[in-house]
Structure formats: C-alpha cells, structure tokens
C-alpha atoms as a PDB file:
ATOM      1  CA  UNK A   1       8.371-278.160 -33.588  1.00  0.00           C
ATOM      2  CA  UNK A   2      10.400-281.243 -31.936  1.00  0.00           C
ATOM      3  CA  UNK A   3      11.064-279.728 -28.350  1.00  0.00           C
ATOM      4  CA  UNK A   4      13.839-281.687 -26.726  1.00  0.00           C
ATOM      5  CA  UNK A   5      14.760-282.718 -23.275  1.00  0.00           C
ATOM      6  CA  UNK A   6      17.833-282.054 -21.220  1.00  0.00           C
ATOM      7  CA  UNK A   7      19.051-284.950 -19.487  1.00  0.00           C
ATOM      8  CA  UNK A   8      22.583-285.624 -17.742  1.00  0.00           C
ATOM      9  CA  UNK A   9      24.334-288.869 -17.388  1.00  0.00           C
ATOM     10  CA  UNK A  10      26.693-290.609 -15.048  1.00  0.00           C
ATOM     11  CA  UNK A  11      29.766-288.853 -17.207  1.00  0.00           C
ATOM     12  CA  UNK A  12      29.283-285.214 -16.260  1.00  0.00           C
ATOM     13  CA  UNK A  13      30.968-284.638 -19.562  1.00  0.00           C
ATOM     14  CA  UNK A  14      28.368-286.030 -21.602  1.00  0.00           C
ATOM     15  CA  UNK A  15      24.780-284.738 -21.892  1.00  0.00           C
ATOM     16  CA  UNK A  16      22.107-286.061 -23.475  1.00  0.00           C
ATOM     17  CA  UNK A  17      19.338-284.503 -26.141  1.00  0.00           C
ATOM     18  CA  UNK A  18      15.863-286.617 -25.751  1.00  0.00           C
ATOM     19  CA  UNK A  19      13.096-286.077 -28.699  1.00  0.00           C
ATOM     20  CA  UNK A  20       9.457-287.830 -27.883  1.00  0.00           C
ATOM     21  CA  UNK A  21      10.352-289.764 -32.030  1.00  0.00           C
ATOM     22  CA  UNK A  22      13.276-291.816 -32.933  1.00  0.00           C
ATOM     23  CA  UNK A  23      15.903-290.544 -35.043  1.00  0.00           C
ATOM     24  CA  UNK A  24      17.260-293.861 -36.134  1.00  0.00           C
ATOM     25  CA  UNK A  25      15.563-296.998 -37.189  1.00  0.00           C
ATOM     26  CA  UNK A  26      16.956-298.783 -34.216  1.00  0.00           C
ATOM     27  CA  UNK A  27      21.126-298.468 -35.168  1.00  0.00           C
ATOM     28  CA  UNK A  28      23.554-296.624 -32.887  1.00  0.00           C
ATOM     29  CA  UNK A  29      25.792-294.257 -34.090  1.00  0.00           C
ATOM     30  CA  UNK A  30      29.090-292.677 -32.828  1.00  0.00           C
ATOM     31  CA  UNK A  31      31.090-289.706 -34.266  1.00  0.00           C
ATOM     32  CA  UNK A  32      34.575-288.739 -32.939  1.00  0.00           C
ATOM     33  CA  UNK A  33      34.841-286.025 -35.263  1.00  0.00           C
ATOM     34  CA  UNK A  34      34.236-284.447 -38.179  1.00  0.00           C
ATOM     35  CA  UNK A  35      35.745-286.951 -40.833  1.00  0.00           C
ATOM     36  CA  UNK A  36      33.188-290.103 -39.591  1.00  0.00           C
ATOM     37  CA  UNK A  37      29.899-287.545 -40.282  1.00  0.00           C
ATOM     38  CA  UNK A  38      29.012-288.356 -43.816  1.00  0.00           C
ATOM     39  CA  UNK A  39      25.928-289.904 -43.097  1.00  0.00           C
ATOM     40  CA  UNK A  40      24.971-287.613 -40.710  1.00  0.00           C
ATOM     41  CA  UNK A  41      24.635-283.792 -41.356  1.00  0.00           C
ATOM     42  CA  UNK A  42      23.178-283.235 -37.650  1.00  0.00           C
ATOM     43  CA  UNK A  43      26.646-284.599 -36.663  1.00  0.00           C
ATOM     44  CA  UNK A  44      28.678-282.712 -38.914  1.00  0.00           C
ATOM     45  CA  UNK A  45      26.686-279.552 -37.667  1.00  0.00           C
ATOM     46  CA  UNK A  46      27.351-280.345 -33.989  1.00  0.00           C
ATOM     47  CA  UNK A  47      31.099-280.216 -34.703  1.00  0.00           C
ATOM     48  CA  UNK A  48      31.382-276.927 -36.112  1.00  0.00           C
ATOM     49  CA  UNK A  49      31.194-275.906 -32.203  1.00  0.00           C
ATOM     50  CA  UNK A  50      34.425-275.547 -30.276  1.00  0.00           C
ATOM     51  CA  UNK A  51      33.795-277.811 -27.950  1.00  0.00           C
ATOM     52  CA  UNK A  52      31.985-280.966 -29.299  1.00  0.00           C
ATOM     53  CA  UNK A  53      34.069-283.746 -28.868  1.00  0.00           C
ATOM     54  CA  UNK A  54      32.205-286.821 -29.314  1.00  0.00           C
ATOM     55  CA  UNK A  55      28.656-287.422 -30.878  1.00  0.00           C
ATOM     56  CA  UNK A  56      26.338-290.068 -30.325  1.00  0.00           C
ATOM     57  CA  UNK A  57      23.176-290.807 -32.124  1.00  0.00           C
ATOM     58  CA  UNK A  58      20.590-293.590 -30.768  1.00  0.00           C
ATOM     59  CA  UNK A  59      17.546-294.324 -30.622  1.00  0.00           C
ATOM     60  CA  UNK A  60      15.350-291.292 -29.415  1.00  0.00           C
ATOM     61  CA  UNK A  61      18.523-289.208 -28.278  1.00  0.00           C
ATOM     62  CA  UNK A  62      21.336-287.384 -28.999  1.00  0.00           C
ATOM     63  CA  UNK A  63      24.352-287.532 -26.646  1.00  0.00           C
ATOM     64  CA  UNK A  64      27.042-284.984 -26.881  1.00  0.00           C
ATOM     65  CA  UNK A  65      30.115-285.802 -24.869  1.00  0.00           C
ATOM     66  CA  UNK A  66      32.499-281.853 -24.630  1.00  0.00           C
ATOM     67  CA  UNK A  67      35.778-280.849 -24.472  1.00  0.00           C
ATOM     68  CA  UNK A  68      36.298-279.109 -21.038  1.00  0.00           C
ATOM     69  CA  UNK A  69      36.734-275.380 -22.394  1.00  0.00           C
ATOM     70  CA  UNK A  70      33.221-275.099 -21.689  1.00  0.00           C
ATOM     71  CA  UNK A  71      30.185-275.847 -18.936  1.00  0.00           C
ATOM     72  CA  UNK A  72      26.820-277.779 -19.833  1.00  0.00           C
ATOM     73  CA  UNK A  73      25.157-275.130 -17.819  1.00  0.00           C
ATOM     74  CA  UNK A  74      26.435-272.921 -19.982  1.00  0.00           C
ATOM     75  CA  UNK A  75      25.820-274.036 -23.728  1.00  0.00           C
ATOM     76  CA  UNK A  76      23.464-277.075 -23.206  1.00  0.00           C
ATOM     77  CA  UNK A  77      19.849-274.601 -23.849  1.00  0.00           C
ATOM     78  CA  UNK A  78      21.500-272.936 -26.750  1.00  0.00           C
ATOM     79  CA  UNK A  79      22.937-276.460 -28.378  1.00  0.00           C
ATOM     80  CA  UNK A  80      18.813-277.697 -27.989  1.00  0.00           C
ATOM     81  CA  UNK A  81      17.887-274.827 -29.586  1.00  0.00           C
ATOM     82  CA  UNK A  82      20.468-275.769 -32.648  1.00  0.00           C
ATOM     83  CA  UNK A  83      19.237-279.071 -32.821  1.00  0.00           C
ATOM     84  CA  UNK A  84      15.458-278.466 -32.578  1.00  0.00           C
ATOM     85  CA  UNK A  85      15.922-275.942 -35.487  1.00  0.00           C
ATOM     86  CA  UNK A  86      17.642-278.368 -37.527  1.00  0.00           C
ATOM     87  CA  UNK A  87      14.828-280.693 -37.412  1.00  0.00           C
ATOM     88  CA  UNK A  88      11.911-278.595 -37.811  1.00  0.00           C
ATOM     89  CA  UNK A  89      13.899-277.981 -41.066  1.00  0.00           C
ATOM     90  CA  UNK A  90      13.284-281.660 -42.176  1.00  0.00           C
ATOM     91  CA  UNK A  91      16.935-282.218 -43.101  1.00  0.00           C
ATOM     92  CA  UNK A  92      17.948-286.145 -42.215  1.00  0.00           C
ATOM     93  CA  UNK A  93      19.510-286.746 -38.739  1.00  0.00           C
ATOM     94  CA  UNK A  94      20.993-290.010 -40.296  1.00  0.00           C
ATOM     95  CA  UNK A  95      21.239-290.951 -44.121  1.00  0.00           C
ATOM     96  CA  UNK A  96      20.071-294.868 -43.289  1.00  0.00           C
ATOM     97  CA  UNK A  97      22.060-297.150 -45.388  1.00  0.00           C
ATOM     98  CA  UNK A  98      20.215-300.187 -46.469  1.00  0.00           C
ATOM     99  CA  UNK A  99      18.603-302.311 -44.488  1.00  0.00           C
ATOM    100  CA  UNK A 100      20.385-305.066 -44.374  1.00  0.00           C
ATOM    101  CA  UNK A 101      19.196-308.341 -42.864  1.00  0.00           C
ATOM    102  CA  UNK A 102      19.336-308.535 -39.447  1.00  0.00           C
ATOM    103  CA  UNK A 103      21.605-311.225 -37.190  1.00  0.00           C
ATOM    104  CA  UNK A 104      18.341-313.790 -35.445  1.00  0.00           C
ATOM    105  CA  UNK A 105      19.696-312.515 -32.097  1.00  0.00           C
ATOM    106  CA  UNK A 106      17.919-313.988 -28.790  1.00  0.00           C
ATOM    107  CA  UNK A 107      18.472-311.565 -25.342  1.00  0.00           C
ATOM    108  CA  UNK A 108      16.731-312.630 -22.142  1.00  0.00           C
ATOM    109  CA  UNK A 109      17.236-311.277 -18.556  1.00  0.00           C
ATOM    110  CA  UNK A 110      18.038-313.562 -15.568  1.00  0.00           C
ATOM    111  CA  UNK A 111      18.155-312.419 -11.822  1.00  0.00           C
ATOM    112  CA  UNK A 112      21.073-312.337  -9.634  1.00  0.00           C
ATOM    113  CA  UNK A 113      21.888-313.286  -6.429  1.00  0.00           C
ATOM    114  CA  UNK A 114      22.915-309.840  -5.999  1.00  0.00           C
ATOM    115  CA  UNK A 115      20.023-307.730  -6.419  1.00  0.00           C
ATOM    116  CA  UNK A 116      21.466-304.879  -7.790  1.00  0.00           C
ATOM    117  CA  UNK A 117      22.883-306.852 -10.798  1.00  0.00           C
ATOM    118  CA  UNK A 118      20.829-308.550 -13.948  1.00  0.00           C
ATOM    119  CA  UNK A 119      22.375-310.590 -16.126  1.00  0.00           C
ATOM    120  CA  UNK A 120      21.495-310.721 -19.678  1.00  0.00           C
ATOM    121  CA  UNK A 121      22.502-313.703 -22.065  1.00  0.00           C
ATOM    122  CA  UNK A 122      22.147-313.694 -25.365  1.00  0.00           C
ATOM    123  CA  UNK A 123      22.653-316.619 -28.059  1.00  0.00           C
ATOM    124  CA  UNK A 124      25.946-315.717 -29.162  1.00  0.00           C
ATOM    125  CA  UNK A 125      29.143-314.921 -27.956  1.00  0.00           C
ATOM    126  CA  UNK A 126      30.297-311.672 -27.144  1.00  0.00           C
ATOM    127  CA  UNK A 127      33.651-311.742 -26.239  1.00  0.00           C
ATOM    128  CA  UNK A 128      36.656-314.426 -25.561  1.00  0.00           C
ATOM    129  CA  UNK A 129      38.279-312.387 -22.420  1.00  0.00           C
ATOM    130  CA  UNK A 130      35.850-311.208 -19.792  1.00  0.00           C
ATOM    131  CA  UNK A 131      36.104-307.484 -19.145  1.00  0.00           C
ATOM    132  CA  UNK A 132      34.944-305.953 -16.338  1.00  0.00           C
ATOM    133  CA  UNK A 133      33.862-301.784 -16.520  1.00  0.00           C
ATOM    134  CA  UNK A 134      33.546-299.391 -13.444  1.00  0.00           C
ATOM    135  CA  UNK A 135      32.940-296.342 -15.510  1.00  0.00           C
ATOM    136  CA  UNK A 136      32.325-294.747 -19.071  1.00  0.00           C
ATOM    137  CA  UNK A 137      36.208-293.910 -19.028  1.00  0.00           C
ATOM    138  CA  UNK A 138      37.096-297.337 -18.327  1.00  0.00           C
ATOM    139  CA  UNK A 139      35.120-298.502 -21.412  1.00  0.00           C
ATOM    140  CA  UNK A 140      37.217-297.562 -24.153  1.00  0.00           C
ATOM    141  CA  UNK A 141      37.289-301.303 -25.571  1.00  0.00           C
ATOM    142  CA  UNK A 142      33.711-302.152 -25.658  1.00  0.00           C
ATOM    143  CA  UNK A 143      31.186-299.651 -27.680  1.00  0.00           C
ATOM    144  CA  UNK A 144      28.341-301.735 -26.256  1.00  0.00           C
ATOM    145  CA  UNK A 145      29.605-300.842 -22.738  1.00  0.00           C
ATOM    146  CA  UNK A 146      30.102-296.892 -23.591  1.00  0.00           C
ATOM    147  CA  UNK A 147      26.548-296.735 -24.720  1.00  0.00           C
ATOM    148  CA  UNK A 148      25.304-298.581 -21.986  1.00  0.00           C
ATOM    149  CA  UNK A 149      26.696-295.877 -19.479  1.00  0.00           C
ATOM    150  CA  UNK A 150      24.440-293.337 -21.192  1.00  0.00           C
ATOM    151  CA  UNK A 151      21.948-294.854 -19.367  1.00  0.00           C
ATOM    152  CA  UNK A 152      21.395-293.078 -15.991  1.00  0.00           C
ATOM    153  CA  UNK A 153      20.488-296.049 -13.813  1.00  0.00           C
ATOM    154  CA  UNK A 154      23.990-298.057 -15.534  1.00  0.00           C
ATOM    155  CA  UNK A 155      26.635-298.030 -12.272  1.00  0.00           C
ATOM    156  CA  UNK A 156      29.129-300.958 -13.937  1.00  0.00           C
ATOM    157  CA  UNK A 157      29.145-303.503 -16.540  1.00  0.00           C
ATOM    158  CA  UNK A 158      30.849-307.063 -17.002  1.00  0.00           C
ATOM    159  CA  UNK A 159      30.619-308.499 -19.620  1.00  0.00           C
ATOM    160  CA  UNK A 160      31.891-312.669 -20.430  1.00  0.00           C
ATOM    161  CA  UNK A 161      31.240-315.809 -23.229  1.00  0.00           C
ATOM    162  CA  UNK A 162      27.898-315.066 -24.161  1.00  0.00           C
ATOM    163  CA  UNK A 163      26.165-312.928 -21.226  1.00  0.00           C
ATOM    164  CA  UNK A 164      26.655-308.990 -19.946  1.00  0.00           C
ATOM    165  CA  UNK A 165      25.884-308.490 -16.296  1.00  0.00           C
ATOM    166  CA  UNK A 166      24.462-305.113 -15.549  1.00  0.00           C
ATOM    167  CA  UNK A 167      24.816-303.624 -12.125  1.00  0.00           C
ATOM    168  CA  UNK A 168      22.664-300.333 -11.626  1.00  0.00           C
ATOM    169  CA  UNK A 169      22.384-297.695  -9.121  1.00  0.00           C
ATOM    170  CA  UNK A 170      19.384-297.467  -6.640  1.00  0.00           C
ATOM    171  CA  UNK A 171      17.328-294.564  -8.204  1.00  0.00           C
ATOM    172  CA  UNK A 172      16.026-297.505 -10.635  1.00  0.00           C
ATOM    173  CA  UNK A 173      14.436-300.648 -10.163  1.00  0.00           C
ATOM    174  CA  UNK A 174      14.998-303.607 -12.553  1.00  0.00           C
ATOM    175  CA  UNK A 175      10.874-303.819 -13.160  1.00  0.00           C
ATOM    176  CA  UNK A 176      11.383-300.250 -14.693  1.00  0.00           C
ATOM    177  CA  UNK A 177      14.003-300.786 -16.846  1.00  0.00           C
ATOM    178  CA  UNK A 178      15.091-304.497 -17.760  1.00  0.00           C
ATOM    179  CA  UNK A 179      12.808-304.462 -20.622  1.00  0.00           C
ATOM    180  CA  UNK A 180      14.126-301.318 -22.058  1.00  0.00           C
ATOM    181  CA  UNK A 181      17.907-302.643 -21.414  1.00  0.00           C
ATOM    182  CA  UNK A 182      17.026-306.081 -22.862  1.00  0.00           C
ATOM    183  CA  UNK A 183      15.410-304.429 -26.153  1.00  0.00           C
ATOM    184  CA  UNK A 184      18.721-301.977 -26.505  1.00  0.00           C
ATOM    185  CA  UNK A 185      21.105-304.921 -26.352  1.00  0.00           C
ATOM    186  CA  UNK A 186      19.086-306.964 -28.642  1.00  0.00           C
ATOM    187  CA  UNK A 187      18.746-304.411 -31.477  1.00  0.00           C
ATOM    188  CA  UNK A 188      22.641-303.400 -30.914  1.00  0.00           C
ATOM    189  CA  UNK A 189      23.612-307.244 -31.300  1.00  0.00           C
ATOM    190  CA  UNK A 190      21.299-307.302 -34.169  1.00  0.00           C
ATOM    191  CA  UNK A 191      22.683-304.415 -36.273  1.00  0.00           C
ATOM    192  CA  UNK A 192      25.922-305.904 -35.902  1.00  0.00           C
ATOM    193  CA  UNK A 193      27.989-303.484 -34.027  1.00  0.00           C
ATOM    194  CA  UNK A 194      31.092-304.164 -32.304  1.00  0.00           C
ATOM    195  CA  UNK A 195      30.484-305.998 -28.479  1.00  0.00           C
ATOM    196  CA  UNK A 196      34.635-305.969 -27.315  1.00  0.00           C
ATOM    197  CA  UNK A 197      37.283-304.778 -29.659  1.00  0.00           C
ATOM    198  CA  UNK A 198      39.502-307.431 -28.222  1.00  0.00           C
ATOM    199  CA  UNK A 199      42.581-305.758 -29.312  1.00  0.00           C
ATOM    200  CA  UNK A 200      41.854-302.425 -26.955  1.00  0.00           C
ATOM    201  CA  UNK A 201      41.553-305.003 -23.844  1.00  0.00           C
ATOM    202  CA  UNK A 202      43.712-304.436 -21.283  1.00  0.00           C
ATOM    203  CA  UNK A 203      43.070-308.353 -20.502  1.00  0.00           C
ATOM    204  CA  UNK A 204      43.831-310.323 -24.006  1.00  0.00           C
ATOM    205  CA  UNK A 205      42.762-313.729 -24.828  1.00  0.00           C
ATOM    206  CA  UNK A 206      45.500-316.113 -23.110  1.00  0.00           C
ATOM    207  CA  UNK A 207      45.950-319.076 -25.666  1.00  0.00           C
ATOM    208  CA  UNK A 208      45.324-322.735 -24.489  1.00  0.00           C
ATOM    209  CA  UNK A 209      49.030-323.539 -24.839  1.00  0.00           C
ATOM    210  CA  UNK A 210      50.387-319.687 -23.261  1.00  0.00           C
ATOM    211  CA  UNK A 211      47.303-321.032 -20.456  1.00  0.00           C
ATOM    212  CA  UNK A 212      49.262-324.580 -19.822  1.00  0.00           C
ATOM    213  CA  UNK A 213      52.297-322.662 -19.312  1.00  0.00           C
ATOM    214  CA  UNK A 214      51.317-320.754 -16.452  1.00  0.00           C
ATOM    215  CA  UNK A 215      49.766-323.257 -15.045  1.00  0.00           C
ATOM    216  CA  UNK A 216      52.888-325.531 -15.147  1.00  0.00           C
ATOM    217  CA  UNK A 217      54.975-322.632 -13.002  1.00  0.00           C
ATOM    218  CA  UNK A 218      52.353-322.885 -10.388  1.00  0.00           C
ATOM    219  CA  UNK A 219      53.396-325.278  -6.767  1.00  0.00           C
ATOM    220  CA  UNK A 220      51.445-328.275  -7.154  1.00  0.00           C
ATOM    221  CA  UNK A 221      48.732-326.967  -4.575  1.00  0.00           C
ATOM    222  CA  UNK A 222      47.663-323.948  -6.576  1.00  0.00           C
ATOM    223  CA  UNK A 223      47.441-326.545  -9.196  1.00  0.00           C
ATOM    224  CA  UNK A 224      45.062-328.342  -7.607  1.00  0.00           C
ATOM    225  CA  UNK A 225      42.965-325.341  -5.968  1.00  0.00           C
ATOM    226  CA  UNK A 226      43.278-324.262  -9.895  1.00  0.00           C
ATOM    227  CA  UNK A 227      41.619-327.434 -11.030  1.00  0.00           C
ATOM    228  CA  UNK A 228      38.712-327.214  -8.671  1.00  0.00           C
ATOM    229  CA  UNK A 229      37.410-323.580  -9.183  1.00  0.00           C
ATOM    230  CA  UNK A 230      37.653-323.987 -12.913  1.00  0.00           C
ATOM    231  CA  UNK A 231      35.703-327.220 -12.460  1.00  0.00           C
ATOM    232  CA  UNK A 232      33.519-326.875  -9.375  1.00  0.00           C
ATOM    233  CA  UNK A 233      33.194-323.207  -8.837  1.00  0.00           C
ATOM    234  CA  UNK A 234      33.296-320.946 -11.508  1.00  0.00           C
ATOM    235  CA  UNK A 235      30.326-323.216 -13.645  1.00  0.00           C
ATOM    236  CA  UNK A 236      27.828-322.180 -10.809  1.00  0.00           C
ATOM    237  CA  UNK A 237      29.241-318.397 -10.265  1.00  0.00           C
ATOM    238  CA  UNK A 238      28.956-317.612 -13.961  1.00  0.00           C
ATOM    239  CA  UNK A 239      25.575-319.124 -13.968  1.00  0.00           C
ATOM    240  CA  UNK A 240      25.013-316.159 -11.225  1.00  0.00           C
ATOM    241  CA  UNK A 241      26.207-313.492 -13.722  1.00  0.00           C
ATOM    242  CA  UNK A 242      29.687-313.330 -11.923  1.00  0.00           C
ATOM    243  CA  UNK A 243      33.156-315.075 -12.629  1.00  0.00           C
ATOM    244  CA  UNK A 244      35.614-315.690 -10.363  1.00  0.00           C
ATOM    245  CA  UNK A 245      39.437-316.196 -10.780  1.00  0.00           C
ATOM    246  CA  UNK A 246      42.607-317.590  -8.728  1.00  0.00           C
ATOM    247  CA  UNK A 247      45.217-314.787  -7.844  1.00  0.00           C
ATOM    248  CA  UNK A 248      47.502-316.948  -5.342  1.00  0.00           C
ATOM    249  CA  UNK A 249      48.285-319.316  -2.870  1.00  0.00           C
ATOM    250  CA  UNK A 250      50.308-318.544   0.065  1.00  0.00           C
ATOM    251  CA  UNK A 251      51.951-322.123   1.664  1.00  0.00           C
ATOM    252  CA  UNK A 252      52.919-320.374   4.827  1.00  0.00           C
ATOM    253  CA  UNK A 253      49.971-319.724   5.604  1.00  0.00           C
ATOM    254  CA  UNK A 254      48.013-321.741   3.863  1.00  0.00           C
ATOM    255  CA  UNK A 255      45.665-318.373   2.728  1.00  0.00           C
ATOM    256  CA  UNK A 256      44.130-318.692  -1.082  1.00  0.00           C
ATOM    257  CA  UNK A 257      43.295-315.324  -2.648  1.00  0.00           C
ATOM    258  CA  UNK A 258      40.362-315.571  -5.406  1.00  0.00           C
ATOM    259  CA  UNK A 259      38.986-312.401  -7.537  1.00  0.00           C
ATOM    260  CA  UNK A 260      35.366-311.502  -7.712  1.00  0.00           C
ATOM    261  CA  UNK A 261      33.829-310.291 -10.669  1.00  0.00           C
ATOM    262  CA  UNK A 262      30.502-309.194 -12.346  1.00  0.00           C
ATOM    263  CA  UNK A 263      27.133-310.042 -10.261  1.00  0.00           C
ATOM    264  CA  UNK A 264      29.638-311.969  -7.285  1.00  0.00           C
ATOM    265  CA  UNK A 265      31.709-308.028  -7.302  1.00  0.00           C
ATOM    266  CA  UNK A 266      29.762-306.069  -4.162  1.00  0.00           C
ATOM    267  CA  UNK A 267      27.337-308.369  -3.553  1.00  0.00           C
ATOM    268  CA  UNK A 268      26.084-308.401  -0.116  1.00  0.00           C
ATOM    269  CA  UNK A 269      25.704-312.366   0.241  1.00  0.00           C
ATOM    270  CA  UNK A 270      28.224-313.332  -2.093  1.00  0.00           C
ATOM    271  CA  UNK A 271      31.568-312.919  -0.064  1.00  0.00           C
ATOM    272  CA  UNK A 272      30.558-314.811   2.744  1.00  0.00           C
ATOM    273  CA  UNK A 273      28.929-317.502   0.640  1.00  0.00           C
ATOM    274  CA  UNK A 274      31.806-318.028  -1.777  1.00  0.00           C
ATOM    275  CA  UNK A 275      34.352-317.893   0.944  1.00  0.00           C
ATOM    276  CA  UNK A 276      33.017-320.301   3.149  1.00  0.00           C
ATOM    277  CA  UNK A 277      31.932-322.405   0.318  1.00  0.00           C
ATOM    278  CA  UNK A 278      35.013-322.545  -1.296  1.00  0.00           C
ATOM    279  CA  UNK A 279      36.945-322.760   1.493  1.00  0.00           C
ATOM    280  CA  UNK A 280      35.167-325.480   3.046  1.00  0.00           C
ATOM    281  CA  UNK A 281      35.369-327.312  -0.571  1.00  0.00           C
ATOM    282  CA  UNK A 282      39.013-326.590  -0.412  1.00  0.00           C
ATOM    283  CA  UNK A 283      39.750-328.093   3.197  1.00  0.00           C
ATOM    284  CA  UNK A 284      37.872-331.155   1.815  1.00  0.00           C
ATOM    285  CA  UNK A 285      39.196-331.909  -1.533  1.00  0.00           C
ATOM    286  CA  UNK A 286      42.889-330.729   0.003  1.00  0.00           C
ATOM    287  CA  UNK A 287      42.186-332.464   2.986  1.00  0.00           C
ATOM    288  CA  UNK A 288      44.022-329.502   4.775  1.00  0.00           C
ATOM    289  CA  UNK A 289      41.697-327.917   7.688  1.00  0.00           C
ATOM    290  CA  UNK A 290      44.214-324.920   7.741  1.00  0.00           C
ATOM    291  CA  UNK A 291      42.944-323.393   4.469  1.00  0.00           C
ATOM    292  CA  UNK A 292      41.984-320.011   4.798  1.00  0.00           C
ATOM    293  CA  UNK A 293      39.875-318.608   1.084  1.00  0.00           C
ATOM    294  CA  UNK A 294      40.040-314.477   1.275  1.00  0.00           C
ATOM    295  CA  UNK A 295      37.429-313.141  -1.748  1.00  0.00           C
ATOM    296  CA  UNK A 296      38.664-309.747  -3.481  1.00  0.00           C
ATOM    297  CA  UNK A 297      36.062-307.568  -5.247  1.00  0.00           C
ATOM    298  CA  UNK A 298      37.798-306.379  -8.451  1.00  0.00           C
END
C-alpha cells in the first residue's frame, strides 16, 4: 500500500500529500471545486469534505489548500488515510488525455549576483509585463508562480520577457534544488499551461503609443535619465535576473528614485552597486554633480 508523506508549505493553508510514484505523466493539475474534477475522481473525492478548497495534483504530490473551519493538525492523518485507500484501490488519480505533442521548450539556470536568487531563461516568452510575487496570495495571475510556492525552499518569484528569477529561503541551497526547479519549469512550459494570465495583472501591458504618452508629460530631465536606464542600465540588470524601473525625478533636489526588482530586490551588493553606478552615470551623461540616485526594493 502507497504510504504517503505529510509535508507543509510556505502557505500554512496548504498542505501537501507526497507518494514515493508519480501520479501524473509530468502535467499539473488544479481543481477549485467540484465542477473542474472530471478527469480526476481523487479530486472529486477530496471535495466531498467540508473544508477542501483548492486541489492540486503534480507530479509525485497532492496539495490540498483548506477553508479555515478546520486545522491541518487536525484532519491532515485522516485525509492520508483517504487518499492512500483510494489508491491501493487502483482507481485513476488522473484520466490522462492524449498525449499530445509537446512544445521543444529549452530551460537553463544562470547565477545571480545575489546569491539567494537563480534565474532561469527559457526559449520563449513568458509574459509581456513583468510581475513580481512576494507570496502564494500575491500570485493569483500566474499558475506557474502558485505552483512554484508549493515548493518549500520558494521565498518570491519575478518573473519578465523570457526568464523567471527564483529567490529561495536559506534552508536550501541552489546545488540541491536547481535541477529539480529547472526540470518542473521545463515540463510545465512544455505541457502548455498558462505562465501569466495577463488580464489578472495588476500591472497590464502599457502600449508603445499609451508608453510615448507618458513619456511626453515627463520634464525634459526625467526624459533623459528615462533614456539612459532603458538604454544603459536595465540591458545589464536584466541580464542579472533583475529589472529596474524609473519612479521620479525631484528638480529641487536633484534626487532620482529608481525601483528594484527580481534578483537586484534584497540583494546585498546590488543597492550600493546600482546606486553609485547609476548615479555616477547620471552626473556624467547630465553633467550635473548634484545628482543624488536613491534604489527602492519593490
């Protein structure tokens, strides 16, 4: 009999069911409720309990994510129990459509200046707004990003173009795990499963012409401090993993405000460097020694 392990995740809401055997052939699956469980009678078990609110199916686990009528400590032996009993019973976990032909998706890993943060870059593009995650709950637009967090080690995701940055929490190292992360992304991008639902973004895709017209309110100083961080800067900081974005220019005194994002968001060196690069790039180009760059971490 399939004996399952207990394991919690970052959401305390959300608790995951490990097996030593995969119960999919490498798709990911996500059930809000009962309706979306036709081909999955596990699924449509789980929600016959009061308090299931969300199931997730992947790879080796099962991730249950509970209404708050309820504790884990409480309910999480007897829900194993269930689900061990359902296999041994050889019903199907998932009723695998087809296999269709899978996307030829490249995913490699690239270190950081910030050690804490991998980047991963694939050969397609995920996304035309760059969205930046703290949290499970912040990751209502991006199903990549929500089943990311179910990893333990996952502390924040950004994700831009054609690369997701990764930033974890100490308990892992990237040795242990990049492998593992690069294979999940690969096989997700593969199956062809949503990256950014661009229309839950809090941040939407700014046209060229909507771009041009912000720009034109701006003095002609932020124009020009514009101009060089899209041209001079931001190449080499999304190279990094990071991105980095203008908020204002104060003419009084003479302070520039930038936003850092991704791998540059937190990173011990990257404040400091950025600041005094840019803002020794700025005093030259400007030809204004007064300049003062302040970095924000989003």
């Amino acid at each position: 009999m399939t004996k399952l392990s207990i394991k919690t995740t970052n959401n305390p809401t959300i608790v995951k069911f490990e097996a030593a055997q995969p119960f999919t052939k490498g798709k990911n699956y996500e059930f809000k409720n009962i309706d979306e469980t036709k081909n999955s009678p596990l699924a449509t078990a789980l929600f016959y309990l009061p308090f299931v609110k969300t199931v997730y199916i992947s790879g080796n686990f099962i991730a249950i994510e509970k209404f708050s009528i309820v504790e884990w400590a409480d309910v999480q032996d007897a829900v194993a129990e269930q689900i061990e009993n359902y296999i041994a019973s050889g019903k199907a976990v998932i009723l695998e459509e087809t296999e269709t032909k899978k996307l030829p998706i490249t995913v490699y890993g690239e270190t950081t200046p910030n050690p804490s943060v991998m980047k991963f870059v694939c050969n397609k593009r995920l996304t035309k707004v760059a969205v930046e995650y703290k949290n499970i709950d912040e990751a209502k637009s991006s199903p990549l990003a929500a089943v990311l967090f179910n990893f333990p080690f996952v502390k924040e995701i950004f994700i831009d173009e054609n690369y997701i940055s990764i930033t974890k929490y100490n308990v892992a190292n990237w040795d242990d795990v990049t492998l593992e992360l690069r294979t999940f992304i690969k096989e997700y991008l593969e199956n062809g499963n949503t990256v950014v639902d661009e229309d839950k973004t809090t941040t939407k895709a700014i046209s060229e012409e909507a771009k041009d017209v912000a720009f034109d309110k701006l003095d002609s100083t932020s124009q020009q401090i514009v101009n060089i961080i899209e041209e001079y800067v931001k190449p080499a900081v999304q190279s990094d993993g990071g991105n980095i974005v203008f908020d204002s220019f104060n003419p009084e005194n003479k302070k520039v405000k930038v936003i850092l994002q991704g791998a540059c968001s937190g990173c011990p060196s990257s404040t400091f460097t950025l600041k005094n690069g840019i803002e020794n790039m700025l005093k030259q180009m400007l030809n204004d020694e007064e300049i003062v760059v302040e970095a924000l971490n989003s």
